[in-house]
Structure formats: C-alpha cells, structure tokens
C-alpha atoms as a PDB file:
ATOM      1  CA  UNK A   1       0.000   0.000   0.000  1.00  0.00           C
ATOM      2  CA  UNK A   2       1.216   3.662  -0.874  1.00  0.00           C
ATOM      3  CA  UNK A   3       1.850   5.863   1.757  1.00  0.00           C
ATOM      4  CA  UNK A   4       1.916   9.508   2.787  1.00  0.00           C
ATOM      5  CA  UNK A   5       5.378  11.043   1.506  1.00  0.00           C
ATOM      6  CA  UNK A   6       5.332  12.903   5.088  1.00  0.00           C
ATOM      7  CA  UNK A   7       4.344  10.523   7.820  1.00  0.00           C
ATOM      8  CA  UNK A   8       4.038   7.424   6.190  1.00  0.00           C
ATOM      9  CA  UNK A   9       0.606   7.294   6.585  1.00  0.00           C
ATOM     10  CA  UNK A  10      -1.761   5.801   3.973  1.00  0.00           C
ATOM     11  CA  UNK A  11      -2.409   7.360   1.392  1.00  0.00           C
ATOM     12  CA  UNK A  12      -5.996   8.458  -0.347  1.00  0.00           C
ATOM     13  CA  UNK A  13      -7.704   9.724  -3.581  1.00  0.00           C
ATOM     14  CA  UNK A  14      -4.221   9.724  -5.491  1.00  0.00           C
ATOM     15  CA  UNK A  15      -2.760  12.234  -3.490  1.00  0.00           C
ATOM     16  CA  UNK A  16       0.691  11.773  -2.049  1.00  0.00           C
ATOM     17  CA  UNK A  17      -0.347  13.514   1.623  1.00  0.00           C
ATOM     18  CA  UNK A  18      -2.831  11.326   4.298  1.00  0.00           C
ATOM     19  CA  UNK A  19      -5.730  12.847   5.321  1.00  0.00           C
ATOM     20  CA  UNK A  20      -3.793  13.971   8.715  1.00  0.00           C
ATOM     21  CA  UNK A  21      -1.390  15.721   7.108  1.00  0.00           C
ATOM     22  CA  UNK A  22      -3.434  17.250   4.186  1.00  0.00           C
ATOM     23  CA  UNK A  23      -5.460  18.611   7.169  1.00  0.00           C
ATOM     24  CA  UNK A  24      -2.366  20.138   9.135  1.00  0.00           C
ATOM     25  CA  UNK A  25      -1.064  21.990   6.301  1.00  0.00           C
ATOM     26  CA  UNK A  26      -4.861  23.434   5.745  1.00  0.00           C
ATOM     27  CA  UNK A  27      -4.899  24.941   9.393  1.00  0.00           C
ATOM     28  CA  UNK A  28      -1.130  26.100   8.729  1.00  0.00           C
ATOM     29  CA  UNK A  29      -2.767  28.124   5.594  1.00  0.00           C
ATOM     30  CA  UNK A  30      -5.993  29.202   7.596  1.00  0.00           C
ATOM     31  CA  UNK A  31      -3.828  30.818  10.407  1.00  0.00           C
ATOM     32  CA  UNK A  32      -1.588  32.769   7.512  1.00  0.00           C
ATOM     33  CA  UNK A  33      -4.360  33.894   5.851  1.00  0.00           C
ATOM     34  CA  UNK A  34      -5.334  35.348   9.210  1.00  0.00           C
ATOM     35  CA  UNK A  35      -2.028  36.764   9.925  1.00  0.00           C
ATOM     36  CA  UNK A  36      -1.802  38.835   6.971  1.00  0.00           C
ATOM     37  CA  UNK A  37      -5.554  40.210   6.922  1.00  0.00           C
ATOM     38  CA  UNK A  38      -7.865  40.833   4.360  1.00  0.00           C
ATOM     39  CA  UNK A  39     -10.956  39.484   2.986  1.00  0.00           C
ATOM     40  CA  UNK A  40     -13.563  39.519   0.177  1.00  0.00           C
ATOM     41  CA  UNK A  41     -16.883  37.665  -0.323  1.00  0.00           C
ATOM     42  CA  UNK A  42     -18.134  34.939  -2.385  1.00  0.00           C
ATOM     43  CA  UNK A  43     -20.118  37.416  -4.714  1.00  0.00           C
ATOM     44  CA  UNK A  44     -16.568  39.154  -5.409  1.00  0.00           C
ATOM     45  CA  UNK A  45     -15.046  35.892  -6.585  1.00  0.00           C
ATOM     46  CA  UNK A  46     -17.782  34.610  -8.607  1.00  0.00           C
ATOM     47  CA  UNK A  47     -17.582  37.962 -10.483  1.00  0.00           C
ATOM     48  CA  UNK A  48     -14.005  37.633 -10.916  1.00  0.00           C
ATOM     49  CA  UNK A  49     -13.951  34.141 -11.885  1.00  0.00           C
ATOM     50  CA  UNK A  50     -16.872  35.314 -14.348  1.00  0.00           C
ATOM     51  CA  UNK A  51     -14.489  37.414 -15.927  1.00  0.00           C
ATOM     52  CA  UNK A  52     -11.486  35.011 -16.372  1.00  0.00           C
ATOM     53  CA  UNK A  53     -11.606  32.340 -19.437  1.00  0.00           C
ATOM     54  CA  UNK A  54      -8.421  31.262 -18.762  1.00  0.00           C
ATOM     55  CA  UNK A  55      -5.596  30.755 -16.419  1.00  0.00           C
ATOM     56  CA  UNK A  56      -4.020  33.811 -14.939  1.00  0.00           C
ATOM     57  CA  UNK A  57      -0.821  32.110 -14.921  1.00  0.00           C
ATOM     58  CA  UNK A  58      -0.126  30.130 -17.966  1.00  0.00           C
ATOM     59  CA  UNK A  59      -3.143  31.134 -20.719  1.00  0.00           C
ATOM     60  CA  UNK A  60      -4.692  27.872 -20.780  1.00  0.00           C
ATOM     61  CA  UNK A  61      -8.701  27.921 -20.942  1.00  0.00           C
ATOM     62  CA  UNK A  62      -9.673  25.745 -18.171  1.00  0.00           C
ATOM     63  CA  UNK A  63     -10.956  23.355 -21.451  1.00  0.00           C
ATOM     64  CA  UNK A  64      -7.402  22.663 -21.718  1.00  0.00           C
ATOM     65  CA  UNK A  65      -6.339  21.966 -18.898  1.00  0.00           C
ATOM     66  CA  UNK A  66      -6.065  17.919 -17.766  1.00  0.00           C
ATOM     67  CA  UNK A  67      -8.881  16.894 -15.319  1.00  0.00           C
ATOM     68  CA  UNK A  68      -7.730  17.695 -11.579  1.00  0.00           C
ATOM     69  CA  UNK A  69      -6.565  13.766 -10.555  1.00  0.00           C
ATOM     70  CA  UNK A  70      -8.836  14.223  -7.009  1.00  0.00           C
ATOM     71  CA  UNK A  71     -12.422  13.294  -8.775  1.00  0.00           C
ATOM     72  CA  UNK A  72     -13.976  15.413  -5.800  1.00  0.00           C
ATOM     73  CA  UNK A  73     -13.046  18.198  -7.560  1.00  0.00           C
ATOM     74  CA  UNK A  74     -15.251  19.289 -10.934  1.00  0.00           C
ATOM     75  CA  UNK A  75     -13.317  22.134 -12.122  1.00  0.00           C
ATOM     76  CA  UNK A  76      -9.834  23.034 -13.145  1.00  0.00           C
ATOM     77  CA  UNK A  77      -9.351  26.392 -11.900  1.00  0.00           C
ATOM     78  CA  UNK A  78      -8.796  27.230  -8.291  1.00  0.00           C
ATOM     79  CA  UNK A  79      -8.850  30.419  -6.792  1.00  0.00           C
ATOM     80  CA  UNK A  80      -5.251  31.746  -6.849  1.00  0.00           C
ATOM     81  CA  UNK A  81      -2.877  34.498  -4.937  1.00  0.00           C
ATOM     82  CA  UNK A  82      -1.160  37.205  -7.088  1.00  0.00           C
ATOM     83  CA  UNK A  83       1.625  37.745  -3.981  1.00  0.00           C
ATOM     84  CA  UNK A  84       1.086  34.087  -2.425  1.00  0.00           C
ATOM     85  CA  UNK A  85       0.082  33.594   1.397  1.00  0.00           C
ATOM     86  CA  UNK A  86       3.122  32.080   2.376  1.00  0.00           C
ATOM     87  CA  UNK A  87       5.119  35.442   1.240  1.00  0.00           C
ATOM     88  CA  UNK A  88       2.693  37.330   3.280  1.00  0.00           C
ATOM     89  CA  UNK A  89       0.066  37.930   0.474  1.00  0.00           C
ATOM     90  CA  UNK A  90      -3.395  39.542   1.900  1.00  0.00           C
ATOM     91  CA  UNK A  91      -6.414  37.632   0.991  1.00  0.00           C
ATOM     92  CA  UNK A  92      -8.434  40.598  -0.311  1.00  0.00           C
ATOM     93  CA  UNK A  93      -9.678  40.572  -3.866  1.00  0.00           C
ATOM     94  CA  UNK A  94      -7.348  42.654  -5.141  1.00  0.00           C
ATOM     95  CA  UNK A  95      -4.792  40.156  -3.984  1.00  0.00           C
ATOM     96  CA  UNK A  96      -6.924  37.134  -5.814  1.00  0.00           C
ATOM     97  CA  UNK A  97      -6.465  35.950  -9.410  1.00  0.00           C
ATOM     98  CA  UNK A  98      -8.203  32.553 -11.376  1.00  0.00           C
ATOM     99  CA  UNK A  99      -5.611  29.648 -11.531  1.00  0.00           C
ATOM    100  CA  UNK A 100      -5.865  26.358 -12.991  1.00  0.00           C
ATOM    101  CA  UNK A 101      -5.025  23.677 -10.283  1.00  0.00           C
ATOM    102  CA  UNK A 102      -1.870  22.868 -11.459  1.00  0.00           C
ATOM    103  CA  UNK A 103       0.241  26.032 -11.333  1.00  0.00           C
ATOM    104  CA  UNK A 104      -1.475  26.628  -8.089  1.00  0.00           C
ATOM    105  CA  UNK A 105      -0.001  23.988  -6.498  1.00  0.00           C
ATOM    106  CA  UNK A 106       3.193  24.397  -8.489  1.00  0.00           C
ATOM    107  CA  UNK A 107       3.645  27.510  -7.116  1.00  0.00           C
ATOM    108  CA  UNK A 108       2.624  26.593  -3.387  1.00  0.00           C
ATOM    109  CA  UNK A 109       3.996  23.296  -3.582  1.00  0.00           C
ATOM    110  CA  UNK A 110       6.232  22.797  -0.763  1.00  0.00           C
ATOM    111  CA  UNK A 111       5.837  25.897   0.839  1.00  0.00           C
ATOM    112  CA  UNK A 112       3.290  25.210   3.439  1.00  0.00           C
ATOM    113  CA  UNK A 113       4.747  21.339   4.210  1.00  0.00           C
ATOM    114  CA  UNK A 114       6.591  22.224   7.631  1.00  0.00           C
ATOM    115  CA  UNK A 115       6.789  24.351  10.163  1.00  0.00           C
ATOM    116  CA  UNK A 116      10.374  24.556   9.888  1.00  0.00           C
ATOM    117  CA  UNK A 117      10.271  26.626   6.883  1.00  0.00           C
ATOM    118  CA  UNK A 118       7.887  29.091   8.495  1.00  0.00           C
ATOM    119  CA  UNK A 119       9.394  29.993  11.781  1.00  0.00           C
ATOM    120  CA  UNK A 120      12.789  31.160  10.192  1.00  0.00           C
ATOM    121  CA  UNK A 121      13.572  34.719   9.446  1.00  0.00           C
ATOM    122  CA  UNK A 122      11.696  34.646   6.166  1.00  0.00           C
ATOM    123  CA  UNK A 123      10.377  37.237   3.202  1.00  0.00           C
ATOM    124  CA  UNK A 124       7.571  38.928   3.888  1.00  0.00           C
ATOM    125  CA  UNK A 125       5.939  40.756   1.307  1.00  0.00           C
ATOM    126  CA  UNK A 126       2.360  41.320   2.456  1.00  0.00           C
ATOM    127  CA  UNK A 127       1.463  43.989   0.380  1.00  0.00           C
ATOM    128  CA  UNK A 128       2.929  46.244  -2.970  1.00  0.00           C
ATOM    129  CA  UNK A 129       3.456  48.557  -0.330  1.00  0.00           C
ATOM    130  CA  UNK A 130       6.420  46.625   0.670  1.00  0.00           C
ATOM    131  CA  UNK A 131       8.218  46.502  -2.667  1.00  0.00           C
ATOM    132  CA  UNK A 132      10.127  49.794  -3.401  1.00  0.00           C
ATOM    133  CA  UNK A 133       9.243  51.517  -6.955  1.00  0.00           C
ATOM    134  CA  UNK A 134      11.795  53.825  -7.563  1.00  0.00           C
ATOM    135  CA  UNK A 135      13.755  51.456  -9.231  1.00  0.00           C
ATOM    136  CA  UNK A 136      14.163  47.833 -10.106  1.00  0.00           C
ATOM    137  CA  UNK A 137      16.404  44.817 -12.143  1.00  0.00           C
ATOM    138  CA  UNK A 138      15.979  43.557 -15.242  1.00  0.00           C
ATOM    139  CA  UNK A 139      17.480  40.045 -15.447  1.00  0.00           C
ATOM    140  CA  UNK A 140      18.698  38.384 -18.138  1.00  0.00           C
ATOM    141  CA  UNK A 141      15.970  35.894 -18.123  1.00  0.00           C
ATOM    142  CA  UNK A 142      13.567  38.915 -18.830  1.00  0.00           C
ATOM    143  CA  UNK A 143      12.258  39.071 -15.553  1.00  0.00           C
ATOM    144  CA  UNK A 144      11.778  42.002 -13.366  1.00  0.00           C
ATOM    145  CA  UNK A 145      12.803  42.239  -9.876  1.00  0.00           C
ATOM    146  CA  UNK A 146      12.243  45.515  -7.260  1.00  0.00           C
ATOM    147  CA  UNK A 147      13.983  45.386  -3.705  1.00  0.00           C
ATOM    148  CA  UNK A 148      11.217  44.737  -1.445  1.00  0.00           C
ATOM    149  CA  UNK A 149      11.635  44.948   2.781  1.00  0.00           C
ATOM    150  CA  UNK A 150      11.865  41.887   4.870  1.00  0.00           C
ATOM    151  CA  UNK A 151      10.100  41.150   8.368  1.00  0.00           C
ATOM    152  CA  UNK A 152      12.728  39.659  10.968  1.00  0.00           C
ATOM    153  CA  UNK A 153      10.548  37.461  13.144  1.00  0.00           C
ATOM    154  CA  UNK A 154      12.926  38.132  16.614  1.00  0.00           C
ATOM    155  CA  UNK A 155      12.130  41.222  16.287  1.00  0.00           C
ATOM    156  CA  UNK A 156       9.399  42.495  14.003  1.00  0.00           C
ATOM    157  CA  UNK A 157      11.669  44.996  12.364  1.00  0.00           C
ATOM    158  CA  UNK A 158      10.450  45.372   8.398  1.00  0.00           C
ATOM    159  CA  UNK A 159      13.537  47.231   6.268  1.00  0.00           C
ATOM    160  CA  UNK A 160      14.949  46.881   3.258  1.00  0.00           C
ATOM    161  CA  UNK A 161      17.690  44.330   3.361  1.00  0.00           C
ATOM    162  CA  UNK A 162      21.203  45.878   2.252  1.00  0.00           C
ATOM    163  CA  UNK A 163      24.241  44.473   2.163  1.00  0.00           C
ATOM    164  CA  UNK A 164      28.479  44.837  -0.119  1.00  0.00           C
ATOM    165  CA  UNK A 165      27.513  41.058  -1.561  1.00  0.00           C
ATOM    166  CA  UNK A 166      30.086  38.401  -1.626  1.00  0.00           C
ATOM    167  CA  UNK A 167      30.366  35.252   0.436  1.00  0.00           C
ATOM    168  CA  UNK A 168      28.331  35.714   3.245  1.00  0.00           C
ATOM    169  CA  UNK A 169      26.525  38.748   2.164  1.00  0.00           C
ATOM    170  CA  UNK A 170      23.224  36.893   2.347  1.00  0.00           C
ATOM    171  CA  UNK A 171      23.134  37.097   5.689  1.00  0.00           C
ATOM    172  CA  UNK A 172      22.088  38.963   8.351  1.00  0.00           C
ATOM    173  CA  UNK A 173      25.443  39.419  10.537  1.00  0.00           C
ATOM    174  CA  UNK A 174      26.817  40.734   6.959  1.00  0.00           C
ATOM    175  CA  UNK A 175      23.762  42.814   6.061  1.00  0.00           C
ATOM    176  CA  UNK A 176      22.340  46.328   7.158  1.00  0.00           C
ATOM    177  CA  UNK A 177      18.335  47.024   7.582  1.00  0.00           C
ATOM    178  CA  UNK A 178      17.917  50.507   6.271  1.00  0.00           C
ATOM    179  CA  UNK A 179      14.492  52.614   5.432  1.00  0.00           C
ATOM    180  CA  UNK A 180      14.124  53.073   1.685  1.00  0.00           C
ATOM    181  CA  UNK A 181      15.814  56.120   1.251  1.00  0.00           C
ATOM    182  CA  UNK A 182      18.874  54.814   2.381  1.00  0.00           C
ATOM    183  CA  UNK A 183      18.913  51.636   0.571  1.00  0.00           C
ATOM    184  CA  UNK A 184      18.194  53.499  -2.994  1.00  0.00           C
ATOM    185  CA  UNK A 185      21.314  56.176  -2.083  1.00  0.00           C
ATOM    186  CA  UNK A 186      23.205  52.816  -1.614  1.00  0.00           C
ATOM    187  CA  UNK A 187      22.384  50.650  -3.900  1.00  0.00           C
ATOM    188  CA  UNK A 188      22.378  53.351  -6.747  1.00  0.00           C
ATOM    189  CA  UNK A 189      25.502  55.272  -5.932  1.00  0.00           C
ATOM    190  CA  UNK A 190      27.835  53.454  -3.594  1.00  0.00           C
ATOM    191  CA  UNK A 191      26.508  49.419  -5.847  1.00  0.00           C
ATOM    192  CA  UNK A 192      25.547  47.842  -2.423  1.00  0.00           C
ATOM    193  CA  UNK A 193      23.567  44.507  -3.224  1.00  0.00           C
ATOM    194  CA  UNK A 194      19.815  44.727  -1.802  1.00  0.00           C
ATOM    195  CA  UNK A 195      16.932  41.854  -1.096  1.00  0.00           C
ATOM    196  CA  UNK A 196      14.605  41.822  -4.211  1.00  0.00           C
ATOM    197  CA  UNK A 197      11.911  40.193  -5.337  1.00  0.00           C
ATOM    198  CA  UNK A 198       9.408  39.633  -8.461  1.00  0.00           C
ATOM    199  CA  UNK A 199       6.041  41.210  -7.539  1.00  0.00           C
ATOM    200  CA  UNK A 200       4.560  37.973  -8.046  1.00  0.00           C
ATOM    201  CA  UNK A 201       6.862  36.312  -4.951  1.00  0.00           C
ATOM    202  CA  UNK A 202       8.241  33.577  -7.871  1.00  0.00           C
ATOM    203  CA  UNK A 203      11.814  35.053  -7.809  1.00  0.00           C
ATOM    204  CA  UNK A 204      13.840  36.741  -4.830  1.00  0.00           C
ATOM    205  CA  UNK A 205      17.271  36.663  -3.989  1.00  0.00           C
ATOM    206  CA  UNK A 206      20.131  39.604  -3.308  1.00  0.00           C
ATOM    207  CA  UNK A 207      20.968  41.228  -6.464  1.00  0.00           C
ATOM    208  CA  UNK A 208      23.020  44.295  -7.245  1.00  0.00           C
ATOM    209  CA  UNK A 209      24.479  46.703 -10.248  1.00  0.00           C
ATOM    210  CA  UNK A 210      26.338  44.804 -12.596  1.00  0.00           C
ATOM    211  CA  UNK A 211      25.829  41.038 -11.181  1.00  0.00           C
ATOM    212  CA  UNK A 212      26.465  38.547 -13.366  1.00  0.00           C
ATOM    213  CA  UNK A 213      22.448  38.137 -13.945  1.00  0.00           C
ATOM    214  CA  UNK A 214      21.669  41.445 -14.371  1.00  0.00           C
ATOM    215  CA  UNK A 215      21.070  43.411 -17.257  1.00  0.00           C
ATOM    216  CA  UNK A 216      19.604  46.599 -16.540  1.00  0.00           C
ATOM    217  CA  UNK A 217      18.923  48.771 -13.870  1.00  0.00           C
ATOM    218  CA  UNK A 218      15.416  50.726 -14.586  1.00  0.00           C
ATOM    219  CA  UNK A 219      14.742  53.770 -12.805  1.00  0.00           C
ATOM    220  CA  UNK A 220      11.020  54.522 -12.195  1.00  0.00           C
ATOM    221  CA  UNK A 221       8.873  58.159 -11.284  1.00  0.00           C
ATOM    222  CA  UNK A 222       7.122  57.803  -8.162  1.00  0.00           C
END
C-alpha cells in the first residue's frame, strides 16, 4: 500500500499527503491567511472568476487543462494568490487571481509542508506597499525584480535588506536594515547589493548593479 510522503501514513484519492497531514497543512494556511488580513466575499469571486476564461498564470482555458486527478473536484481552476500567502500575500480581492489547479499547487507546492520553513527569518511581502518603486532589475531571463523589505521574526523589524555582496553577504550578521531612502542612495551610488523580489513572490534573492544576472537597472517616477 502507498503511503503519505510525510508521515508514512496511507495514502488516499491519489494524493501523495494522508488525510492527517493534508489537514495540518490546511490549518497552517488558515492561520496565515489570518495573519496577513484581508478578505472579500463569495459574490466578489464569482464575479471575478466570471471574468477570467483562462488561467491567470499560464493562458490555458480551463478546457485545456487535464482533469484535476482528485475526482472530488469538478473544475480546473482554483482560486489563486497574485503575492502568495506564504510570502505574506493579503487575501483581499485585489490580492486574488483565477488559476488552474496545477500552477497553483506548483507555485505553493512545498511551501506550506513544515513548520520549519515558516518559523525562520523569512520574506515577507504582504502587500505592494512593501516593494520599493523607484527602481528595479531587469534580469537576463527577462524578468523584473524591485527590492522589497523583509520582516525579521525576533524582532518584528520590516527594512529593506542591504548588504556589499560576496560570500556571506546573504546574511544577516553581513547585512544592514535601512528605510528606503537609504537603501536606494546605496544601492544606486555606492553598488551595495539589496533583497529583491518579483512582484509575483516567484523570484527573490540579493541582487546588485552589474551582477552577473543582471542586465539593466530601470529607474522609475514615483
């Protein structure tokens, strides 16, 4: 018999979580969701979900897309978040997009497993207001990245996370937590390497001027 890739539990409906464990991570989710506030109503998603043929991710009509493998579950598209929960998204409409099942759970998949992962110092980007505008990274992959402040847990301190790069730099003994003045002075004139992240929480890391997978630096009016 197959069992649960967690606890080694048995396993159900095709999925590769037991019921136990399925259930854990879904009260791990609930009490994020709570954390980081907002709401909206069912009328506001049935509008939105009206209004979206296909996947807000990939472009696939929900025709297209394979048949979710749970047969509980009718439809293909789930109800998505733009900045994701586990980054610190708010669960407001505005923050609420049509997915189809699987790059929802692409994009979530691993993130709510353990505990572990959320009771480090992690990213928290629980709003745009987080991300700074005045300027951000183009990457040579075409993406677009802005510096964005992180929450340390210890201590509840949000900043933007600054630092001269190299080995270590990445961390916070080599870092400096500035306000956003600061860190644009810094990063623009004097090339220190700052936290960043894509607005949609897929890519973060600590990027500065002229590393090796940047391309531009793109200066915004705000």
């Amino acid at each position: 018999m197959k069992t649960c890739s967690k606890c080694g539990g048995n396993r159900f409906n095709g999925w590769n979580r037991c019921m136990d464990c399925r259930n854990q991570r879904a009260k791990v989710r609930q009490l994020r969701i709570l954390a980081n506030g907002g709401s909206h109503t069912a009328r506001e998603w049935s509008q939105l979900l009206a209004n979206s043929p296909a996947c807000a991710v990939c472009g696939r009509s929900w025709s297209l897309v394979p048949p979710r493998p749970d047969t509980r579950y009718k439809h293909t598209w789930t109800k998505g978040h733009k900045i994701p929960i586990y980054l610190g998204g708010s669960n407001s409409i505005e923050n609420i997009q049509a997915e189809c099942y699987q790059c929802n759970f692409r994009r979530s998949a691993g993130c709510l497993g353990t505990q572990t992962t959320f009771t480090k110092e992690i990213f928290m980007a629980a709003s745009q207001e987080r991300f700074s505008l005045a300027f951000s990274f183009i990457l040579k992959s075409g993406a677009e990245v802005f510096p964005v402040q992180m929450k340390r847990r210890s201590s509840g301190n949000v900043a933007f996370r600054i630092s001269r790069g190299g080995t270590g730099g990445n961390t916070l003994r080599r870092g400096e937590e500035v306000e956003e003045s600061i860190m644009i002075r810094k990063v623009l004139d004097e090339e220190y390497a700052v936290r960043c992240s894509s607005k949609d929480g897929s890519i973060r890391g600590l990027y500065k001027q002229g590393h090796r997978s940047v391309l531009e630096v793109r200066r915004h009016s705000v």
